[in-house]
N, C-alpha and C. Protein backbone atom coordinates (compact mmCIF):
# COMPACT_ATOMS: atom_id res chain seq x y z
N UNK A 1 0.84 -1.18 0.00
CA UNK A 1 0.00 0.00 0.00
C UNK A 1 0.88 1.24 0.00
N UNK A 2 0.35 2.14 -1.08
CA UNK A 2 1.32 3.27 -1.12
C UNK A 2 1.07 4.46 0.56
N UNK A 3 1.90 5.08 0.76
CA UNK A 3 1.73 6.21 1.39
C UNK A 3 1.93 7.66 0.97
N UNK A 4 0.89 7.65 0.11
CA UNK A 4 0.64 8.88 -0.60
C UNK A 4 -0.34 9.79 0.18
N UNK A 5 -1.26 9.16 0.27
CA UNK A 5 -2.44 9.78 1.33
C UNK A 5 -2.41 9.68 2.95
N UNK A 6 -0.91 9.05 3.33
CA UNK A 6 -0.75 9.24 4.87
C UNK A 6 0.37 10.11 5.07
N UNK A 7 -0.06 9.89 6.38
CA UNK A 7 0.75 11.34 7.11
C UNK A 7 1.44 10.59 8.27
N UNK A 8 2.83 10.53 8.30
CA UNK A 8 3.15 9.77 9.19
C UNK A 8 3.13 10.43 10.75
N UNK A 9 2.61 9.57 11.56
CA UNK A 9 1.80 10.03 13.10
C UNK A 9 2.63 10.71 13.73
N UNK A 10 3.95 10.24 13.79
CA UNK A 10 4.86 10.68 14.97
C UNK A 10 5.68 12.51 14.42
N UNK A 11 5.77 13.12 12.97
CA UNK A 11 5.50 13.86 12.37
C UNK A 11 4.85 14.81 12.67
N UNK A 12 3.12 13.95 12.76
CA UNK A 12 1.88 14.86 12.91
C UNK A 12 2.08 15.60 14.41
N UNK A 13 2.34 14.42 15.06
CA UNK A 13 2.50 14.74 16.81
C UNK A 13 3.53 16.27 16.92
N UNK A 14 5.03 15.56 16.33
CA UNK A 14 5.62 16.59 16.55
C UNK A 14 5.10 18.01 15.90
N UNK A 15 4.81 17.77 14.91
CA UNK A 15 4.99 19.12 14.48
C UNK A 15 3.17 20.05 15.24
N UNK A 16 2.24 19.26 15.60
CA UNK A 16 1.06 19.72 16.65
C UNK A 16 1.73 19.61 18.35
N UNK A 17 2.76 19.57 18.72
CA UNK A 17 3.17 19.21 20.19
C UNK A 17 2.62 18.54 20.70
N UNK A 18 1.73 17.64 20.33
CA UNK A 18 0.95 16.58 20.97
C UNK A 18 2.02 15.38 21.63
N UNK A 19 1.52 14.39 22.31
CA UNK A 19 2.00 12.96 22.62
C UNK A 19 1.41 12.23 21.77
N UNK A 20 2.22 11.16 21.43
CA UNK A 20 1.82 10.01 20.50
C UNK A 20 0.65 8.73 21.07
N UNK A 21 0.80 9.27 22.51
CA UNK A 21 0.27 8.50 23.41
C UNK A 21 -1.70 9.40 23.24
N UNK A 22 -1.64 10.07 22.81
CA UNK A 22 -2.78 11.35 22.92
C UNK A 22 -3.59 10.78 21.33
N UNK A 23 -3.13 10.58 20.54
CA UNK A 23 -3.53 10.17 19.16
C UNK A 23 -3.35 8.63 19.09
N UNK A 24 -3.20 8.00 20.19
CA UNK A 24 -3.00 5.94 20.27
C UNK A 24 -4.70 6.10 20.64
N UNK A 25 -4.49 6.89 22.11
CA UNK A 25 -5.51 6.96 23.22
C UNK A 25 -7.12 7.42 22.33
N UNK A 26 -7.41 8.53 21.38
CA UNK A 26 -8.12 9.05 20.50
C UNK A 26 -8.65 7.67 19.45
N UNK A 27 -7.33 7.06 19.04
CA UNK A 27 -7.63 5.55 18.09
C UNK A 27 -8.68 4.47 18.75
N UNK A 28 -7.95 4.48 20.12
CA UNK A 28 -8.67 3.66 20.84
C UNK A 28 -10.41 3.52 21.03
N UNK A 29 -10.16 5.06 21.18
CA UNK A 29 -11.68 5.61 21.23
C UNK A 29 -12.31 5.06 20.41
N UNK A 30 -11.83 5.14 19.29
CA UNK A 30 -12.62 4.80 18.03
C UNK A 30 -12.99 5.93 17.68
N UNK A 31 -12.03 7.38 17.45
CA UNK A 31 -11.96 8.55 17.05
C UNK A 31 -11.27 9.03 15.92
N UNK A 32 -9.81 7.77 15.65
CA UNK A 32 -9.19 8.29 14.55
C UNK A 32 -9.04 7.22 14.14
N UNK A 33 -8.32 7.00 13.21
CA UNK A 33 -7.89 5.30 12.32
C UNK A 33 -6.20 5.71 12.40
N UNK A 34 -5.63 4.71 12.99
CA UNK A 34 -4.22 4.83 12.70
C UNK A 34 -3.91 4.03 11.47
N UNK A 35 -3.30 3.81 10.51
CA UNK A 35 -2.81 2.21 9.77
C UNK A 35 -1.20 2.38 9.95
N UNK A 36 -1.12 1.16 10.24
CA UNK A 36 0.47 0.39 10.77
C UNK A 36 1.22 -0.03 9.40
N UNK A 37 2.21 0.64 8.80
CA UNK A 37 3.07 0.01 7.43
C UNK A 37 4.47 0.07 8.02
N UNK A 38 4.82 -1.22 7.79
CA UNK A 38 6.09 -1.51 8.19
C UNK A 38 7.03 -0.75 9.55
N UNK A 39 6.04 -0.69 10.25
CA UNK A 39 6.15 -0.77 11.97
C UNK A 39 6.39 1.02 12.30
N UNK A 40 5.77 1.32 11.26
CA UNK A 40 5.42 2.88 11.31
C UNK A 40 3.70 3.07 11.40
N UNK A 41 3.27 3.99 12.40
CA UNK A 41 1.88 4.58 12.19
C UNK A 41 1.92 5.72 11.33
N UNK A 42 0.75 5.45 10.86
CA UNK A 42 0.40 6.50 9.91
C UNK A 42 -0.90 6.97 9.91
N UNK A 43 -1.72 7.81 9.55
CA UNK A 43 -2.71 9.12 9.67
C UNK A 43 -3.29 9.08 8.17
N UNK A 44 -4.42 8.51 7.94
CA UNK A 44 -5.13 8.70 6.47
C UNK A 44 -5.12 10.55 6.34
N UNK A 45 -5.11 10.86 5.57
CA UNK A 45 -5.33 12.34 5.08
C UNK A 45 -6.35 12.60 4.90
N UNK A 46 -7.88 12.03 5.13
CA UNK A 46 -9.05 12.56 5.02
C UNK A 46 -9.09 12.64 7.12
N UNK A 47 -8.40 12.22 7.84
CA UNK A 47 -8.71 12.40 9.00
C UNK A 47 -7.78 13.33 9.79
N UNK A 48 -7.14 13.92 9.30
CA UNK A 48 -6.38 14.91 9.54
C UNK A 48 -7.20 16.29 10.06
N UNK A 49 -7.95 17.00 9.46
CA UNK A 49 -8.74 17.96 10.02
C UNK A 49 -9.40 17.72 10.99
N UNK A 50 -9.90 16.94 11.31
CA UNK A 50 -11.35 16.05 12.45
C UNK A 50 -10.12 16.03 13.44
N UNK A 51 -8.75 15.49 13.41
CA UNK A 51 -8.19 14.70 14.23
C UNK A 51 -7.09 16.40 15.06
N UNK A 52 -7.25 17.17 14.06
CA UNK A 52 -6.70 18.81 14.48
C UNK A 52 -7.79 19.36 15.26
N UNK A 53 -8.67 19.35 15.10
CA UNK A 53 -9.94 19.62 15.56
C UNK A 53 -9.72 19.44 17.62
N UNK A 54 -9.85 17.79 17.14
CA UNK A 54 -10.04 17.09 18.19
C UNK A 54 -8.83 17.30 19.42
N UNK A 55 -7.62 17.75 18.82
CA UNK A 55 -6.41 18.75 19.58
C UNK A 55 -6.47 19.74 19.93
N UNK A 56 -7.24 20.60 19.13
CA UNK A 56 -7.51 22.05 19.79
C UNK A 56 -8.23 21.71 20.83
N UNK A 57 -9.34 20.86 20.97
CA UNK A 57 -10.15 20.79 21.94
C UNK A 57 -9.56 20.48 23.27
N UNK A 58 -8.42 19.67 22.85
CA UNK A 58 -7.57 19.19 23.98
C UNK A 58 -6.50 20.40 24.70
N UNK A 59 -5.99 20.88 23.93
CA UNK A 59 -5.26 22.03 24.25
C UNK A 59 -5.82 23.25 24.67
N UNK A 60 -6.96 23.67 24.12
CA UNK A 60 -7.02 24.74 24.00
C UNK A 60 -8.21 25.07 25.10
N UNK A 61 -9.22 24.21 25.13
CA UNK A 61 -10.51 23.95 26.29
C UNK A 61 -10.07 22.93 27.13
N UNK A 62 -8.99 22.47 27.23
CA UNK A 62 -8.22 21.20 27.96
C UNK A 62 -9.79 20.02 28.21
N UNK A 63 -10.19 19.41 27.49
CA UNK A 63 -11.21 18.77 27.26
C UNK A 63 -10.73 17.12 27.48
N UNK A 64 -11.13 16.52 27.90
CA UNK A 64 -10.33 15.03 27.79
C UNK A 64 -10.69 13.88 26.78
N UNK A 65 -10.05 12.98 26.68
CA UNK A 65 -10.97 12.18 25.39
C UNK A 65 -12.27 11.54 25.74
N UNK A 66 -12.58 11.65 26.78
CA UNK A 66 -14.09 11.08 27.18
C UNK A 66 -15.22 12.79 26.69
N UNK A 67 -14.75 13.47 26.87
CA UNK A 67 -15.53 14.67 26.45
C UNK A 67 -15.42 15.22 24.69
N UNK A 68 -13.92 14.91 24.29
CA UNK A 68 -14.08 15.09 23.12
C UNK A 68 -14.59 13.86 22.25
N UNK A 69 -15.20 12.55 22.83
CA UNK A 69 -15.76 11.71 22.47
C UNK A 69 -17.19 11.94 22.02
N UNK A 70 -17.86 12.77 23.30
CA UNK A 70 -18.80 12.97 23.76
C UNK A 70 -19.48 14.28 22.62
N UNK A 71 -18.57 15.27 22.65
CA UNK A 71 -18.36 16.09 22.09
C UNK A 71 -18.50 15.84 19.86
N UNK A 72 -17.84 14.57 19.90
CA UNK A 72 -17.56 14.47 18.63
C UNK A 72 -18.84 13.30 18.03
N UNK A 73 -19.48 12.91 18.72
CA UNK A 73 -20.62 12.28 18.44
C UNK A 73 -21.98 13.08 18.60
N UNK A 74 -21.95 14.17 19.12
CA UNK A 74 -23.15 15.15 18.98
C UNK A 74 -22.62 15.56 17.89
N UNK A 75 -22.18 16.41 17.29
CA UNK A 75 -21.68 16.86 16.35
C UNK A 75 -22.15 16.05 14.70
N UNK A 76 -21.74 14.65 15.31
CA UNK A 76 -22.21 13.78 13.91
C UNK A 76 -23.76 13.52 13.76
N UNK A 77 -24.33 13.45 14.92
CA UNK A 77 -25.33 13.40 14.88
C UNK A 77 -26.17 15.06 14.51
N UNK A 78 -25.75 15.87 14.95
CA UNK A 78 -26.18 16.70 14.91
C UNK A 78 -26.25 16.97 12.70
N UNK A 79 -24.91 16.55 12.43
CA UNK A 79 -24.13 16.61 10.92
C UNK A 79 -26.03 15.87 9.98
N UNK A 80 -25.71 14.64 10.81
CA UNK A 80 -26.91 13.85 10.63
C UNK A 80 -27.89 14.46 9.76
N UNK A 81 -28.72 14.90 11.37
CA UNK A 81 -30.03 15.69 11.50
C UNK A 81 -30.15 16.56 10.37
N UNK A 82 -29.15 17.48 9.64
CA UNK A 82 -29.02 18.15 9.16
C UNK A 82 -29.51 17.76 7.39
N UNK A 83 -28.68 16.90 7.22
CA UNK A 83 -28.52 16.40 6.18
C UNK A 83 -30.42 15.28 5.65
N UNK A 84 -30.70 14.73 6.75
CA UNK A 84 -31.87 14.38 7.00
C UNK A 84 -33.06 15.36 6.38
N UNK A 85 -32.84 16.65 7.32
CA UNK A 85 -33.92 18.03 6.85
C UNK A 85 -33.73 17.96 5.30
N UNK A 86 -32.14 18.32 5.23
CA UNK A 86 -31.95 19.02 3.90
C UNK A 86 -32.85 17.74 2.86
N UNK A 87 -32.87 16.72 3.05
CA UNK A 87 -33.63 15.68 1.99
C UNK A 87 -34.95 15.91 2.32
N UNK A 88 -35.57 16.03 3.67
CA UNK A 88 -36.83 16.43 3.37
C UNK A 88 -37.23 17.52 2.69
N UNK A 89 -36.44 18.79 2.78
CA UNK A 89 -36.98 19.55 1.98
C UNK A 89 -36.78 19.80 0.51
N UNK A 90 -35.48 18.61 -0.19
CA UNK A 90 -35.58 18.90 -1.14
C UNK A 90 -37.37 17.89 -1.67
N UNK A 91 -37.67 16.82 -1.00
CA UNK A 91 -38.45 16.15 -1.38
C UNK A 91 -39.76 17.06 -1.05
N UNK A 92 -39.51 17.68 -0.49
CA UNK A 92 -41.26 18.53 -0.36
C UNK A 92 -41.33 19.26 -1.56
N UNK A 93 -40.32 20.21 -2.01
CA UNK A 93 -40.04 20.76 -3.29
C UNK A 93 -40.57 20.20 -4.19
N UNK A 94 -40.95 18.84 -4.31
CA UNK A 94 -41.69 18.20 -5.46
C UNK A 94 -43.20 18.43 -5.68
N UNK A 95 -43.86 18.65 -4.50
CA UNK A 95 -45.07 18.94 -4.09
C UNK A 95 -45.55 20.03 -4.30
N UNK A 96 -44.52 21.31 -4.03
CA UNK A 96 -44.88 22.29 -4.21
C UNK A 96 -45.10 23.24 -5.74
């Protein structure tokens, strides 16, 4: 598998001042996807923003991963809800 679209983790860490232990702990959650190539972690590039996100929250509101868990599943749901309306109303549009 190429690594064109990853970002290697320990990289990401350094160059965000994070711990590597902070983005294992987030994986765990079932918050980010790490993938393991040849005994390196690596960071898909579509989860990179979500996963910056999820650092500010940590740094910046000192939030913990049980809150930015908490935090990051309203949000989807909320993403949801949204997307839900937006189909009902394009489908009412037919009616009208």
């Amino acid at each position: 598998m190429a690594t064109d679209n990853l970002t290697e983790a320990n990289e990401f860490c350094s160059y965000h001042q994070v711990e590597y232990t902070f983005v294992q702990t987030l994986a765990d959650a079932g918050l980010v996807e790490i993938t393991v190539l040849n005994q390196t972690s690596y960071i898909p590039g579509h989860q990179l923003p979500e996963l910056e996100r999820m650092i500010r929250l940590h740094q910046d509101l000192d939030i913990n991963v049980a809150g930015i868990e908490a935090i990051t599943h309203l949000l989807q749901r909320l993403h949801n809800t949204q997307q839900e309306l937006l189909t009902l109303k394009n489908r009412l549009r037919i009616y009208e």
